[in-house]
Protein backbone atom coordinates (compact mmCIF):
# COMPACT_ATOMS: atom_id res chain seq x y z
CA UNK A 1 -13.93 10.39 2.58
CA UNK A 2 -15.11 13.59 3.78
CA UNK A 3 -16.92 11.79 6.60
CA UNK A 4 -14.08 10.37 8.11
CA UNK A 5 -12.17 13.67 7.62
CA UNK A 6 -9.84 12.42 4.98
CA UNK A 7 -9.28 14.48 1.98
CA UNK A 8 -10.24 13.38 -1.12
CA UNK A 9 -6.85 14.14 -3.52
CA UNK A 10 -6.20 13.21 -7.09
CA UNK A 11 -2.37 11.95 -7.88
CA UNK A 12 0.29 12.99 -10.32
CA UNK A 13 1.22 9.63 -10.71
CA UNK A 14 0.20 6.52 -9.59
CA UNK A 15 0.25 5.35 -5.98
CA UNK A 16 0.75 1.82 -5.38
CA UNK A 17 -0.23 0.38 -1.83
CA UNK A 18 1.09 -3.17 -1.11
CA UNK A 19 -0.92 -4.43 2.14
CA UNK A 20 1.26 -6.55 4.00
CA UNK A 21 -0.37 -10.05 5.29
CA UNK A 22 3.03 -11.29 6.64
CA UNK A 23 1.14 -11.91 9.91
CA UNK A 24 -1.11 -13.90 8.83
CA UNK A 25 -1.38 -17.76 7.06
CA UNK A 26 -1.69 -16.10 3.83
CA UNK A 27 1.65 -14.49 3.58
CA UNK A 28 4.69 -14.80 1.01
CA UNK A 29 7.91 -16.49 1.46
CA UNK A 30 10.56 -13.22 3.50
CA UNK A 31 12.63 -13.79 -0.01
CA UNK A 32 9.47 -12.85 -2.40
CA UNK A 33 7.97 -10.17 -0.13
CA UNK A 34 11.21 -8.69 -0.08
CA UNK A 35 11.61 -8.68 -3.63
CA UNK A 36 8.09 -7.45 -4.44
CA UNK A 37 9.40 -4.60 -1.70
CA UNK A 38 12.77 -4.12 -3.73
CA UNK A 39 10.86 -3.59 -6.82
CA UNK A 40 8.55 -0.97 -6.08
CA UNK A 41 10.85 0.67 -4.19
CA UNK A 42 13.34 0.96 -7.48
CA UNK A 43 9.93 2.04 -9.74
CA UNK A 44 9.68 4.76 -7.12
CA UNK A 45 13.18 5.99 -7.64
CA UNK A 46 12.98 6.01 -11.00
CA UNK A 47 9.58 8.02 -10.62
CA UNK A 48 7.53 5.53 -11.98
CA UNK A 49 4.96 6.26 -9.03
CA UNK A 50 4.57 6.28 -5.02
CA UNK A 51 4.56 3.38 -3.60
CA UNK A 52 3.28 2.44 -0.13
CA UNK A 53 3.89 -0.33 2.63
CA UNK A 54 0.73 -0.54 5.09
CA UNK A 55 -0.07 -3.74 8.03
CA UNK A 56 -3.43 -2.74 7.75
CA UNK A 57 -3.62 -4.58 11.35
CA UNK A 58 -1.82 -2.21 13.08
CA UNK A 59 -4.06 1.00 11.83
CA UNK A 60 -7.48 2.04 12.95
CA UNK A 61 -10.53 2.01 10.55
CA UNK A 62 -10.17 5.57 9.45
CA UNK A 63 -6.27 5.00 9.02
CA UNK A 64 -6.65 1.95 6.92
CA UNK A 65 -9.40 3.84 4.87
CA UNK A 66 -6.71 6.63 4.40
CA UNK A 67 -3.63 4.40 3.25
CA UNK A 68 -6.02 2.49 0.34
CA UNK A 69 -8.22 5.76 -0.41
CA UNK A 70 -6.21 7.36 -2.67
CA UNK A 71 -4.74 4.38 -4.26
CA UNK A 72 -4.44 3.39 -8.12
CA UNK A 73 -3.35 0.18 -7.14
CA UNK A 74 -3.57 -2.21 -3.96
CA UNK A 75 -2.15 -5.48 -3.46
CA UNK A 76 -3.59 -7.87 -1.01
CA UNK A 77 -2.14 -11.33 -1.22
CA UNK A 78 -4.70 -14.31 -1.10
């Protein structure tokens, strides 16, 4: 990490990153990406962790590397 510059952090509570594929073939149906969405969005209210949305396409290298770095959990659909 330290060789991009990125800090290297430990979390309170769990960080969830959901990388979104909704541009590409391997992507969910709007209705269950917006429920998978819905959902960690209502665990993070209720402060069951943090919970992040990242198009990894849209990000440089060091970006991408920053979003998923710190992560307990990432979900890539396949």
């Amino acid at each position: 990490m330290k060789h991009y510059g990125l800090p290297s952090t430990t979390l309170k509570c769990p960080k969830v990153v959901y990388i979104d594929r909704q541009s590409s073939s391997r992507r969910f149906s709007d209705e269950t990406e917006a429920s998978l969405i819905g959902l960690f969005e209502d665990l993070e209210k209720e402060g069951y962790g943090r919970f992040e949305h990242v198009d990894l396409e849209k990000l440089s290298v060091v970006d991408q590397i920053g979003a998923i770095s710190d992560a307990s959990v990432s979900h890539l659909p396949v």
